[in-house]
N, C-alpha and C. Protein backbone atom coordinates (compact mmCIF):
# COMPACT_ATOMS: atom_id res chain seq x y z
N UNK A 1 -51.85 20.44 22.81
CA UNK A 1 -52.45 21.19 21.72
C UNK A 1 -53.95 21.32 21.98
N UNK A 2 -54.26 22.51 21.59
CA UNK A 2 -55.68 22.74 22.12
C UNK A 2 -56.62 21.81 21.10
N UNK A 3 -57.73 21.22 21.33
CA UNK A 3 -58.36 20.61 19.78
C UNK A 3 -59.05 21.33 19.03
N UNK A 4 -59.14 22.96 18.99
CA UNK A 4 -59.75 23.80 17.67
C UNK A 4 -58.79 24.71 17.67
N UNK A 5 -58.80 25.08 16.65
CA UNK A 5 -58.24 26.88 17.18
C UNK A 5 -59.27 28.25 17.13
N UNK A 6 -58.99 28.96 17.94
CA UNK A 6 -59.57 30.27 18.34
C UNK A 6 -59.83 31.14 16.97
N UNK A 7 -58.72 31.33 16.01
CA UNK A 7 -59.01 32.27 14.93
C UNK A 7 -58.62 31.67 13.49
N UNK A 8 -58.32 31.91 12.63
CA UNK A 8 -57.61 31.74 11.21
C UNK A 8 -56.79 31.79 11.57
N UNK A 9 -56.08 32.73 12.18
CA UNK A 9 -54.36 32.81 11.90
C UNK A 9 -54.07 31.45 12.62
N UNK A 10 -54.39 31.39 14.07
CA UNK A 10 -53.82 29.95 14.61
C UNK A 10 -53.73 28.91 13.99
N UNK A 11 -55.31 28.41 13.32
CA UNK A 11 -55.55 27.68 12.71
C UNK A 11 -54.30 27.40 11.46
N UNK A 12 -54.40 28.68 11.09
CA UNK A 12 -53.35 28.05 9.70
C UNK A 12 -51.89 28.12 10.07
N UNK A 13 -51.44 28.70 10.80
CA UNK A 13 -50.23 28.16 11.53
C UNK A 13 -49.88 26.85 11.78
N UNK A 14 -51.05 26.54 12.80
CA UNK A 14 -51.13 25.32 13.14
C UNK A 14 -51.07 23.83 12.05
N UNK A 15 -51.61 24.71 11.13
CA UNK A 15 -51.95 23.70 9.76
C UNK A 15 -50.25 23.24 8.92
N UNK A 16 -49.81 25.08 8.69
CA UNK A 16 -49.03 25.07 8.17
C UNK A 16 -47.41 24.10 9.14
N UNK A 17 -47.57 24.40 10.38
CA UNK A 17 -46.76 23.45 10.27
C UNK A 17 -46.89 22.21 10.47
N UNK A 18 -48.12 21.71 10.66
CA UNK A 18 -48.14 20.27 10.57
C UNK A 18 -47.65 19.30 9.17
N UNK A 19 -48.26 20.62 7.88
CA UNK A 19 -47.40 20.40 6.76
C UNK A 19 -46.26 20.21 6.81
N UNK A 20 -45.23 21.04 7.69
CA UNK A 20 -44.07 20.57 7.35
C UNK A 20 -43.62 19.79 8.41
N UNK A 21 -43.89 19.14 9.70
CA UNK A 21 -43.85 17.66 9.86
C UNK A 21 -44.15 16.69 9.39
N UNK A 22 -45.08 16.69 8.33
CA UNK A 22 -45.49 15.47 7.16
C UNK A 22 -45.01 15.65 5.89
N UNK A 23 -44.04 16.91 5.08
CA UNK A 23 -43.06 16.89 4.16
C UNK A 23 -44.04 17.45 3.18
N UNK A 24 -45.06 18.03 4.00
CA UNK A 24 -46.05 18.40 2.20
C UNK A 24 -46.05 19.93 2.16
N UNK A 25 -45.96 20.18 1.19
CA UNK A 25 -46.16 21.47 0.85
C UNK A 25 -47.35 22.32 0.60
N UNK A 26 -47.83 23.31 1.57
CA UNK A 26 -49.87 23.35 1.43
C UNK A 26 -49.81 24.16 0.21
N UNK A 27 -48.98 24.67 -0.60
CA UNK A 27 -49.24 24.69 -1.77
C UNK A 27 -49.56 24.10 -3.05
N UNK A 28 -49.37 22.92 -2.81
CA UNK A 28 -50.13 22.19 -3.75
C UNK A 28 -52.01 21.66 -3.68
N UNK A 29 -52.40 22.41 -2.18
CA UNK A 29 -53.82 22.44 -1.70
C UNK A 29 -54.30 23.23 -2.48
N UNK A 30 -55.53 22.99 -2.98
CA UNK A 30 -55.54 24.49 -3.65
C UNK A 30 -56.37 25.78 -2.72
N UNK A 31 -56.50 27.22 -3.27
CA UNK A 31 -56.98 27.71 -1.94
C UNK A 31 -58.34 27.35 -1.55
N UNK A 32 -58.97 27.08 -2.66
CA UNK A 32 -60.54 26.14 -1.70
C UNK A 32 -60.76 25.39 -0.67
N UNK A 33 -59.66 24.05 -1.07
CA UNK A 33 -59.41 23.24 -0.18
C UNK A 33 -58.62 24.22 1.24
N UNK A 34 -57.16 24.89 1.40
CA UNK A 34 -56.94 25.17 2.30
C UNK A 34 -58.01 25.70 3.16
N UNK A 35 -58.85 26.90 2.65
CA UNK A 35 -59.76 27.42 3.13
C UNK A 35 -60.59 26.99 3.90
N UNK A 36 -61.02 25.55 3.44
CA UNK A 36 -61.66 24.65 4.18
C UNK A 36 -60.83 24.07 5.10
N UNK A 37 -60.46 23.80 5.12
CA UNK A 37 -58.91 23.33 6.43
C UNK A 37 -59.07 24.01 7.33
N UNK A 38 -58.89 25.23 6.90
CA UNK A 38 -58.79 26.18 8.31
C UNK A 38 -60.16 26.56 8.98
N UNK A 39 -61.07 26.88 8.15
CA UNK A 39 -62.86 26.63 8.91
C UNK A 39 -63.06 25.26 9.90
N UNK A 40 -62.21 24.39 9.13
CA UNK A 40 -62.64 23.02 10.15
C UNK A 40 -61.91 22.84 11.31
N UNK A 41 -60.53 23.29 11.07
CA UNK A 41 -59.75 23.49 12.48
C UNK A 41 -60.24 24.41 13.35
N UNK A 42 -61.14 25.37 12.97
CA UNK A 42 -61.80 26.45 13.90
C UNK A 42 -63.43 25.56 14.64
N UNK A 43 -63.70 24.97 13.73
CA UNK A 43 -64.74 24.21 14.17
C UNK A 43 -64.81 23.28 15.82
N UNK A 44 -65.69 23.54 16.59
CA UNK A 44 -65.73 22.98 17.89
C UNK A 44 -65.99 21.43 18.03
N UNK A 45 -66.44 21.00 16.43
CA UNK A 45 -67.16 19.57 16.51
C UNK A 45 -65.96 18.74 16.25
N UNK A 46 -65.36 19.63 14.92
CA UNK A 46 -63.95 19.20 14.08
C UNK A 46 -62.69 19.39 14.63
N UNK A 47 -62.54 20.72 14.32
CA UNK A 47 -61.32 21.34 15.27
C UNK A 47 -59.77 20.87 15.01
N UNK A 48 -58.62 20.45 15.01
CA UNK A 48 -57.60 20.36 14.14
C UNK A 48 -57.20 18.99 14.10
N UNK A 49 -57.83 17.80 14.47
CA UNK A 49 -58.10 16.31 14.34
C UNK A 49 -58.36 16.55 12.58
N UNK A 50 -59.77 16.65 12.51
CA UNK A 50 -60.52 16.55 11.08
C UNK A 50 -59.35 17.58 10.30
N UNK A 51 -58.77 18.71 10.22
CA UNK A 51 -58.18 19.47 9.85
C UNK A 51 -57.10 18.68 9.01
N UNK A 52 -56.65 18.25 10.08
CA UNK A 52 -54.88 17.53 9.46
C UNK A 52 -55.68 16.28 8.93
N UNK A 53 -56.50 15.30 9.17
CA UNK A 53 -57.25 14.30 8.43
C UNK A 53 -57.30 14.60 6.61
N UNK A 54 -58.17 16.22 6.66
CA UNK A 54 -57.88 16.62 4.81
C UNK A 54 -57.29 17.03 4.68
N UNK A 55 -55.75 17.42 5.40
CA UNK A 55 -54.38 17.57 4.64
C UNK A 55 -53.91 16.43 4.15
N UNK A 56 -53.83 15.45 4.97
CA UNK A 56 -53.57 14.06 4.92
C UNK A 56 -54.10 13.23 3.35
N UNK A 57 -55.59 13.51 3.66
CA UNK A 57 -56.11 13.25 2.29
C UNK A 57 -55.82 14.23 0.79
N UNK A 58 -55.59 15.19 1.27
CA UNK A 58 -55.01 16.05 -0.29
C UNK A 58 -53.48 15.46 -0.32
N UNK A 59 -52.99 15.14 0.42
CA UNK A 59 -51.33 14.89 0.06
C UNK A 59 -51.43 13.23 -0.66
N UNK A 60 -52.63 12.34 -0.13
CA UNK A 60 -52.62 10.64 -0.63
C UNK A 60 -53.13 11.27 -2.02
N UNK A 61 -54.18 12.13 -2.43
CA UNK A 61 -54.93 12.33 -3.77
C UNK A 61 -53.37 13.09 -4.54
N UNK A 62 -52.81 13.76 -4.11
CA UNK A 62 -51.21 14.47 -4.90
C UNK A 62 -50.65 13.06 -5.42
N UNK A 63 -50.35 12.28 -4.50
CA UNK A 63 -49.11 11.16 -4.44
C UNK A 63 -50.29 10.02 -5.54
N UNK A 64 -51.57 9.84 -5.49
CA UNK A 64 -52.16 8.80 -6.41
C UNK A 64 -52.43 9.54 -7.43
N UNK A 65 -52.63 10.92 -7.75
CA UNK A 65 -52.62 11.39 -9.02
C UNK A 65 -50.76 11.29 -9.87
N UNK A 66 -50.17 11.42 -8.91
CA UNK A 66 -48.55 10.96 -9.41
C UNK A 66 -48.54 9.74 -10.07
N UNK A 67 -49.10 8.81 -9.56
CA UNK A 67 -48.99 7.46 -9.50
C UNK A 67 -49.98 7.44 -11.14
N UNK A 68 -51.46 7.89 -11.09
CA UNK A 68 -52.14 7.34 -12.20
C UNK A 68 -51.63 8.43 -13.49
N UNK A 69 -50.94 9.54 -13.57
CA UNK A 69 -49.59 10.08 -14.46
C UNK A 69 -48.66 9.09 -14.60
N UNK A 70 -48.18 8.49 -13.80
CA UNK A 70 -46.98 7.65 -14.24
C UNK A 70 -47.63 6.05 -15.23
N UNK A 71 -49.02 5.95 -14.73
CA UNK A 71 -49.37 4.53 -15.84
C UNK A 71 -49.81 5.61 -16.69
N UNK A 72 -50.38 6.41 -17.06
CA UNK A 72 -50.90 6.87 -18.19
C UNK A 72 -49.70 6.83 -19.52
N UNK A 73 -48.62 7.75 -18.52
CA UNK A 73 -47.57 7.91 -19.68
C UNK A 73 -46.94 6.60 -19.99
N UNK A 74 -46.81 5.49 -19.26
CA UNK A 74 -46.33 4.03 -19.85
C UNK A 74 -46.80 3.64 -20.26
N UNK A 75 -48.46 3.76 -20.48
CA UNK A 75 -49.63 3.47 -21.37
C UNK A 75 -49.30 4.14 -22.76
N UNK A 76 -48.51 5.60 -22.44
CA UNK A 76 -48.85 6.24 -23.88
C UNK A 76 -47.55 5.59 -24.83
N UNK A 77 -46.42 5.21 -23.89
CA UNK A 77 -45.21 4.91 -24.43
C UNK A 77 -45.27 3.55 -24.97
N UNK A 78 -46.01 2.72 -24.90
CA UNK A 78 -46.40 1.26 -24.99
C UNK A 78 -45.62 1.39 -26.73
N UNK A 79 -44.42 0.35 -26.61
CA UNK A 79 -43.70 -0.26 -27.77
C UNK A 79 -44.37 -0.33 -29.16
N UNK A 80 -45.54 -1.45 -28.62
CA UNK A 80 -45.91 -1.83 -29.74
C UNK A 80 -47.37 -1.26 -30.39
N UNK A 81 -48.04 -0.01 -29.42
CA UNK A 81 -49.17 0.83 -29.57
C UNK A 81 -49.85 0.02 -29.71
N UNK A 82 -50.18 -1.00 -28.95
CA UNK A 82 -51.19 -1.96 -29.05
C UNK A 82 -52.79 -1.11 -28.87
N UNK A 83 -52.91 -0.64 -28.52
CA UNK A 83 -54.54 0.12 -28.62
C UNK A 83 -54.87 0.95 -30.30
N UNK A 84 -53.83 1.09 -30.69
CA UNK A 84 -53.85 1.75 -31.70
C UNK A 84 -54.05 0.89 -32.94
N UNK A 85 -53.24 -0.40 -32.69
CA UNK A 85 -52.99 -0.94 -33.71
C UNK A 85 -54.10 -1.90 -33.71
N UNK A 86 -54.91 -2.44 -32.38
CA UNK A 86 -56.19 -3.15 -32.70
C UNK A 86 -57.42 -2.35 -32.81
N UNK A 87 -56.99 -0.95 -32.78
CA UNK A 87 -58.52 0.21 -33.61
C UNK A 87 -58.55 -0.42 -34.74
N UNK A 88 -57.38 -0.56 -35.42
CA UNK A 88 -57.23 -0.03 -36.52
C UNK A 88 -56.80 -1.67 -37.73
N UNK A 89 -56.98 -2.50 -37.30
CA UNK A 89 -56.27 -4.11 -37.22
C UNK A 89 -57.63 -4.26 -38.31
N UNK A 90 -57.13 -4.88 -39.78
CA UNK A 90 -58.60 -5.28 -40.87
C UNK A 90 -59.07 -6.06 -39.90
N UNK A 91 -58.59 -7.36 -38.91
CA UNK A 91 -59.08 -8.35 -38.34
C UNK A 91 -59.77 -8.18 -37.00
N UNK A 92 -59.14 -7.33 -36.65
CA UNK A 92 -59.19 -6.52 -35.25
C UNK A 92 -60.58 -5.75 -34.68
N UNK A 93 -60.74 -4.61 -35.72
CA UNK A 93 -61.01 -3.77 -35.24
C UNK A 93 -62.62 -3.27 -35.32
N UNK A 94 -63.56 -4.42 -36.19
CA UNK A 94 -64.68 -4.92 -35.57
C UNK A 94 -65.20 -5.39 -34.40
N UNK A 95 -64.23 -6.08 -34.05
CA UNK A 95 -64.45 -6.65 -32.61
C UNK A 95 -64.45 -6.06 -31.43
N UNK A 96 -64.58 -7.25 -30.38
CA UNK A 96 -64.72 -6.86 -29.30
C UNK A 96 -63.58 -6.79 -28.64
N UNK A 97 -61.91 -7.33 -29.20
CA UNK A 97 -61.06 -6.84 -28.61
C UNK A 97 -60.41 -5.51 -28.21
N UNK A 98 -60.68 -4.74 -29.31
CA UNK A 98 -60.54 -3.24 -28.83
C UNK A 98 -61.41 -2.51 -27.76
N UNK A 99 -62.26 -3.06 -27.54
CA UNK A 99 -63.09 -2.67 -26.55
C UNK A 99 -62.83 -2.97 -25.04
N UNK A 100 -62.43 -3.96 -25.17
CA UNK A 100 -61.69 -4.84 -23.69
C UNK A 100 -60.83 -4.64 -23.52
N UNK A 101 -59.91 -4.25 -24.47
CA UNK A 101 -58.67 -3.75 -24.17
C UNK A 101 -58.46 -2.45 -23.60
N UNK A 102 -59.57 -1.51 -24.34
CA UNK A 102 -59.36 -0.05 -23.80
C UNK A 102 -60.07 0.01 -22.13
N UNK A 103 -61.21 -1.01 -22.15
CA UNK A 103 -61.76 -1.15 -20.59
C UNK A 103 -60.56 -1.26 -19.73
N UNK A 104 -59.66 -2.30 -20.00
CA UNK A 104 -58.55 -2.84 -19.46
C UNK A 104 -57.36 -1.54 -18.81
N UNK A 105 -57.13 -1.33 -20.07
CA UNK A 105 -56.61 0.01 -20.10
C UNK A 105 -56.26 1.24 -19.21
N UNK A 106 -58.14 1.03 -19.15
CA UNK A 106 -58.48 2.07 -18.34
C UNK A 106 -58.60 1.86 -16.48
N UNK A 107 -59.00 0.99 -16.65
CA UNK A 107 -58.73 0.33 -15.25
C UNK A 107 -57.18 0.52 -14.87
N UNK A 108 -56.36 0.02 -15.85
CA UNK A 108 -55.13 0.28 -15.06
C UNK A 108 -54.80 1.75 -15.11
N UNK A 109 -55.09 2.80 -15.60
CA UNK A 109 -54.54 4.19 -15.44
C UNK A 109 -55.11 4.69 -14.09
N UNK A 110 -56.08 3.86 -14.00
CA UNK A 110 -57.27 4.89 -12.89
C UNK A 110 -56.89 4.15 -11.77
N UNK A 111 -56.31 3.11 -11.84
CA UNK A 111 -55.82 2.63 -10.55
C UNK A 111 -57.02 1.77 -9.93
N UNK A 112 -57.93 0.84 -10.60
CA UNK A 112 -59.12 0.83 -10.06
C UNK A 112 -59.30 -0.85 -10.47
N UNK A 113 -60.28 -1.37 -10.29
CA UNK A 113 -60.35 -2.67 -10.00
C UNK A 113 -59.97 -3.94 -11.21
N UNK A 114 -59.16 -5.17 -10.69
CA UNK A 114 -58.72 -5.98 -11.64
C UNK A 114 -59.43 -6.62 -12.58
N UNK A 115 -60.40 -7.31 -11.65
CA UNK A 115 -61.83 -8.06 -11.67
C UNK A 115 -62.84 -7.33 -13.14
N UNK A 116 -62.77 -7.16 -13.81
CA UNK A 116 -63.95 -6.54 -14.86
C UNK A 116 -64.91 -7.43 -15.40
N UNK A 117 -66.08 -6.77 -15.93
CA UNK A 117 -67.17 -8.14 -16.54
C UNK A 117 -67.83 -7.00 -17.93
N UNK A 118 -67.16 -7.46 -18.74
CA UNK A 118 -68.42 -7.11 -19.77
C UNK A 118 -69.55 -7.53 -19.87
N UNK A 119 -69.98 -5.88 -20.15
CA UNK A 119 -71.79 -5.77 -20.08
C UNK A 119 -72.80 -6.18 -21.47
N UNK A 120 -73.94 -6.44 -21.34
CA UNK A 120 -74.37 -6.47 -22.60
C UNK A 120 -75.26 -7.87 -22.04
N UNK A 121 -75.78 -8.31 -22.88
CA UNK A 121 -76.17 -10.15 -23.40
C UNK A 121 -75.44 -11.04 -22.84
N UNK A 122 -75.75 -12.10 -22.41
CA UNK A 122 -74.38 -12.95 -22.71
C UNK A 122 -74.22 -13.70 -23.99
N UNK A 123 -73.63 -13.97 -24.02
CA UNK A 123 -72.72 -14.25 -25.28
C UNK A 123 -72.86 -15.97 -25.81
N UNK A 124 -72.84 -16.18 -27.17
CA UNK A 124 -72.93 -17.41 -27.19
C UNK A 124 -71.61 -17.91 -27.65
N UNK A 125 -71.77 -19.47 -27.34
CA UNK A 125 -70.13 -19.84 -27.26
C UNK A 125 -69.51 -20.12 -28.74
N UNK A 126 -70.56 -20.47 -29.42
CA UNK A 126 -69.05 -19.88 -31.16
C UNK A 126 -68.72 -18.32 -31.22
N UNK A 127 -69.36 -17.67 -30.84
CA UNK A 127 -69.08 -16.12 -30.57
C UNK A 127 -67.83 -15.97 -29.75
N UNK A 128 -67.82 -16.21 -28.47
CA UNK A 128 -66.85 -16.37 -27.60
C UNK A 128 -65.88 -16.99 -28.03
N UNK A 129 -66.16 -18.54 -28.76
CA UNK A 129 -64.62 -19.22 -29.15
C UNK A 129 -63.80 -18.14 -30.41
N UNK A 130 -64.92 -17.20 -31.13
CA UNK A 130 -64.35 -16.73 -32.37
C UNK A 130 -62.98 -15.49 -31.57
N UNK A 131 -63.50 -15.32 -30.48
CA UNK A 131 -63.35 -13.82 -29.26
C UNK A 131 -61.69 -14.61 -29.22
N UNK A 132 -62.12 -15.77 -28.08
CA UNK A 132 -60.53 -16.26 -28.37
C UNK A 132 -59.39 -16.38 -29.00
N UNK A 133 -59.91 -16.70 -30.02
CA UNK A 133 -59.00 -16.69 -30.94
C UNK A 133 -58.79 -15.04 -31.17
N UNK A 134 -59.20 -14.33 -31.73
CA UNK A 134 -59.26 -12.95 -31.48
C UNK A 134 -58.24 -12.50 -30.74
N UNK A 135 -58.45 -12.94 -29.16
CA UNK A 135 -57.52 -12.79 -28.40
C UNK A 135 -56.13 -12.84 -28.54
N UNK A 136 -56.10 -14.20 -29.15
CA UNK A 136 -54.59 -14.94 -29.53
C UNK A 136 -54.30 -13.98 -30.17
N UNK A 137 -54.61 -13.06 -31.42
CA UNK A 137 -53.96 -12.46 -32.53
C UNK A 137 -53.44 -11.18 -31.79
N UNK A 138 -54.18 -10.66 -31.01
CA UNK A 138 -54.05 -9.19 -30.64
C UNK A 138 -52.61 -9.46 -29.76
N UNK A 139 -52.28 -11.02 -29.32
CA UNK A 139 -51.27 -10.94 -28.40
C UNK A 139 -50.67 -10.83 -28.89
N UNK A 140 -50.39 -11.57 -30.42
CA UNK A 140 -49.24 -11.67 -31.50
C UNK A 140 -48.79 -10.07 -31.35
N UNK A 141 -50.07 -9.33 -31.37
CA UNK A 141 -49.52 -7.44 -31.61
C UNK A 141 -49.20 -6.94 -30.92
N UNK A 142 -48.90 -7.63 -29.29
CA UNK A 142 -48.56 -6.92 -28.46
C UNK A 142 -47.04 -7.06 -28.30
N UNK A 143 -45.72 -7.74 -29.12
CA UNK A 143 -45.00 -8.13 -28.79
C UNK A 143 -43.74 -6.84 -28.35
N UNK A 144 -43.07 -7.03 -26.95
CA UNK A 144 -42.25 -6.46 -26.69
C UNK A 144 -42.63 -4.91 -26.06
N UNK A 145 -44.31 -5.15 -25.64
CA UNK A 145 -44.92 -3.85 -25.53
C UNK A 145 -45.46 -3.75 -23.81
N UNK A 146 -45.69 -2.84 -23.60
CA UNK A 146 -46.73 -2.93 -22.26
C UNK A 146 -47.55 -4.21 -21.93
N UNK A 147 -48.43 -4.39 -22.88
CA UNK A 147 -49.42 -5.52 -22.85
C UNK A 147 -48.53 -6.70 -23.14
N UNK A 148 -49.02 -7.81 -22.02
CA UNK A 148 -48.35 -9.19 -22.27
C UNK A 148 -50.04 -10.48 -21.81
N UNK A 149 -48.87 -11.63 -21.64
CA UNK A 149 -49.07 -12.98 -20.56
C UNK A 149 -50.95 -12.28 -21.04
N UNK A 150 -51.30 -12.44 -22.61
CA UNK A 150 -52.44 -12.76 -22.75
C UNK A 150 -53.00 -14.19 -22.56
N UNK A 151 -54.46 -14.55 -22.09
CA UNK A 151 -54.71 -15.49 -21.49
C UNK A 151 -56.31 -15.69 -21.92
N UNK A 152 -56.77 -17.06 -22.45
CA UNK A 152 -57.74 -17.32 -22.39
C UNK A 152 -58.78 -18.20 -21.78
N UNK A 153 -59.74 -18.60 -21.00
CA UNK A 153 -60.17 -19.49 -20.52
C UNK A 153 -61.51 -20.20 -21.30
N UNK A 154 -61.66 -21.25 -21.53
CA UNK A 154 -62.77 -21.59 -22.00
C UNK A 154 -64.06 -21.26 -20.61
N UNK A 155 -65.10 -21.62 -21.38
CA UNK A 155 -66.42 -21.33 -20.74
C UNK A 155 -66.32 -22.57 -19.37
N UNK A 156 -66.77 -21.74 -18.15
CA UNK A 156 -66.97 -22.83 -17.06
C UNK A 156 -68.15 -22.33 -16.64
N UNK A 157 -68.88 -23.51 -15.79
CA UNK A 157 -69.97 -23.13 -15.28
C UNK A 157 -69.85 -22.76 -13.86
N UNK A 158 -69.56 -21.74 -13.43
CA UNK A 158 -69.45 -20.86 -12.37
C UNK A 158 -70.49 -21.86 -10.88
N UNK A 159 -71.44 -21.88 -11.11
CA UNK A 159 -72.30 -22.11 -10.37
C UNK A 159 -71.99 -23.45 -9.75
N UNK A 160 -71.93 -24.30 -11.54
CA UNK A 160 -71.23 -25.69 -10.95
C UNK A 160 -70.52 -26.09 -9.88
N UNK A 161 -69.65 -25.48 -9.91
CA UNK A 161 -67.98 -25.33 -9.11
C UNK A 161 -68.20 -25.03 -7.76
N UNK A 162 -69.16 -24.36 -7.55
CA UNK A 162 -69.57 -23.75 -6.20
C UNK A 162 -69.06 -22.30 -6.22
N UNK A 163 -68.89 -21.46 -7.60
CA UNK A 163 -68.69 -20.14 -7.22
C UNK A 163 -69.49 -19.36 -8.07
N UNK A 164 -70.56 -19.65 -7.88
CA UNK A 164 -71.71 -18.84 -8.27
C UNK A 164 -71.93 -17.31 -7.59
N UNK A 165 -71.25 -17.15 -6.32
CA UNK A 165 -71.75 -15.41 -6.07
C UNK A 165 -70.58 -15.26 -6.46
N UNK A 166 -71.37 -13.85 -6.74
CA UNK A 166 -70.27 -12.79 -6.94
C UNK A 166 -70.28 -11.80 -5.75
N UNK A 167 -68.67 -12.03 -4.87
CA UNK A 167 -68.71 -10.91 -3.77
C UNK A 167 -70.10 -11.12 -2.82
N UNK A 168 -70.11 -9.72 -2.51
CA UNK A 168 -71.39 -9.80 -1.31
C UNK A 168 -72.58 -9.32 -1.97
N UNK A 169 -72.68 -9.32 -3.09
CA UNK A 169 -73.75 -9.04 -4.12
C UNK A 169 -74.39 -10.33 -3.81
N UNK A 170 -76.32 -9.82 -4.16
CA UNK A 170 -76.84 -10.80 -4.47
C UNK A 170 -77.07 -11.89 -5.93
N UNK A 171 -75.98 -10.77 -7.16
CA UNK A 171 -75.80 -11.28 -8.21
C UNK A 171 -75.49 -12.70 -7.80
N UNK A 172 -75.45 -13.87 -9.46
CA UNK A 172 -75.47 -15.26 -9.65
C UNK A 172 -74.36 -15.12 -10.58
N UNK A 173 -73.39 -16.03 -10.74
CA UNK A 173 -72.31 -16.23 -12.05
C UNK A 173 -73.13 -17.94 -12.44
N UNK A 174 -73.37 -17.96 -13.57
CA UNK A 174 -73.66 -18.95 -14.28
C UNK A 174 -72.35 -19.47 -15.02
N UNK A 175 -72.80 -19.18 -16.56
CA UNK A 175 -71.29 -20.20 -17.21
C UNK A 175 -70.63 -18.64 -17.74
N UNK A 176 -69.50 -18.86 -17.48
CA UNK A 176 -68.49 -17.60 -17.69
C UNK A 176 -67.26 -17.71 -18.28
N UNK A 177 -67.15 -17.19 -19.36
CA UNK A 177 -65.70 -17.02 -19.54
C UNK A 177 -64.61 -16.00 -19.21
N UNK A 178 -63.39 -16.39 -19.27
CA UNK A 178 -62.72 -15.53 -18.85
C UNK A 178 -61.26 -14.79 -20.12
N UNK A 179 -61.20 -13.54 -20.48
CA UNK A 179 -60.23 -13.27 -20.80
C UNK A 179 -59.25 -12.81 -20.00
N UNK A 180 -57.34 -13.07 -19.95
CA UNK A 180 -56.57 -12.24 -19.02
C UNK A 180 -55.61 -11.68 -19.63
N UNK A 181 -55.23 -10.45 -19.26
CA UNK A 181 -54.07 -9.45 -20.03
C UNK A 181 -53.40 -9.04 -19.06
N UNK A 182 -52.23 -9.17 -18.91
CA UNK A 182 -51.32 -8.32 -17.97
C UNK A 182 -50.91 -6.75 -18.53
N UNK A 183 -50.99 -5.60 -18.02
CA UNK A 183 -50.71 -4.78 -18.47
C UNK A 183 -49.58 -3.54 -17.12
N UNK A 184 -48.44 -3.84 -17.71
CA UNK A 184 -47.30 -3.32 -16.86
C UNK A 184 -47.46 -3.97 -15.79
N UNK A 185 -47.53 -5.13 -16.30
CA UNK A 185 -46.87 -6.24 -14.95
C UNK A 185 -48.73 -6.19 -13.99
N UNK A 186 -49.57 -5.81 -14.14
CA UNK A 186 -50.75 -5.70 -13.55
C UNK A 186 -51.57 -6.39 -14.34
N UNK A 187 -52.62 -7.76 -13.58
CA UNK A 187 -53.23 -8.74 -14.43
C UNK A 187 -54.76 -8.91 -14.19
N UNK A 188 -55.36 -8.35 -15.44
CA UNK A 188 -56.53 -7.82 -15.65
C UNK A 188 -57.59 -8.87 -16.07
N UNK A 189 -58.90 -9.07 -15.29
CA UNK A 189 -59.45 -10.49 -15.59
C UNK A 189 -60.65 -9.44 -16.33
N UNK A 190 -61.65 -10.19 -17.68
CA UNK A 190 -62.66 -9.62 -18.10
C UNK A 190 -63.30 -11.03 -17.83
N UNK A 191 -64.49 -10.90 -17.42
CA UNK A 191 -65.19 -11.85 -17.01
C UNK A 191 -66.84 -11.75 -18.47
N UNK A 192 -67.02 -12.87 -18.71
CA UNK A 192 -67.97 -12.80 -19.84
C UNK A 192 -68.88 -13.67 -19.60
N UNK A 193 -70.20 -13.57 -19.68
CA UNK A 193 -70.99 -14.44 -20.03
C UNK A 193 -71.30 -15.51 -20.90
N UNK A 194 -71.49 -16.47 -20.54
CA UNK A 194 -72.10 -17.49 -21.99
C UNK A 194 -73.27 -17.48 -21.67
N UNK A 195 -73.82 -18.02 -22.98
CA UNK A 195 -75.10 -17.92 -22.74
C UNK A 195 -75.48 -19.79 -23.05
């Protein structure tokens, strides 16, 4: 195979059937994107390497937009409407559990990281112990629903322990608490400050 092609037509030939050795259909490209496909397969630098590279990548972005549709709608189907019902909870819905929950939430639709840290102050620890408990109730509301295996940790001193960094950041973890929620079987840490 030559590594560019000579015109458009080759190019998208070339394109088009590489689509159908990889089962995708370039109709779901849209024509911007194809368009660009075929400029880059003509390209002398690019040429049909980089070409099939962003077919490749529009078919993983098809198949993970499938994927973050399929938690959304088990999000929307959730038994016990737990997001709804701690908006809206007399006990609830001051707090900071609705807030963590929808962070939570959201992380799992988007497909995106477990690890979370609420932002803000840190927090002082009758505040936090009141949070806990908090916690406990909202689990009571989650019963038989999406949201489970709620989890609370008291305050540790991060640093103590010897796990004061965070990652390859030059950030510090001091004393931290931790809330955990599983949501469709996926287990979501909010990481909190004490102060």
């Amino acid at each position: 195979m030559p590594k560019y092609a000579k015109s458009a037509q080759e190019a998208e030939q070339n394109l088009q059937e590489y689509c159908e050795e990889i089962g995708f259909d370039p109709e779901w490209v849209t024509p911007d994107k194809w368009a660009s496909s075929i400029r880059i397969a003509q390209d002398k630098d690019h040429g049909f390497e980089q070409a099939r590279k962003t077919i490749d990548s529009d078919k993983e972005d098809m198949v993970r937009a499938g994927a973050k549709d399929a938690r959304k709608a088990r999000l929307a189907a959730d038994a016990s409407g737990l997001l709804d019902t701690v908006k809206g909870h007399y006990l609830l819905k001051d707090t900071l559990v609705p807030t963590i929950l929808t962070q939570c939430a959201a992380a799992y639709v988007g497909g995106e990281r477990v690890n979370l840290g609420l932002g803000g102050s840190p927090m002082d620890p009758d505040t936090y112990g009141e949070l806990r408990s908090e916690w406990r109730q909202a689990s009571g509301l989650a019963a038989g629903g999406v949201f489970t295996d709620f989890v609370s940790h008291a305050p540790q001193n991060k640093a103590a322990l010897g796990k004061g960094s965070v990652g390859e950041t030059l950030a510090k973890r001091k004393v931290q608490g931790n809330l955990l929620v599983k949501i469709g079987g996926v287990r979501f840490n909010m990481h909190i400050d004490i102060a």
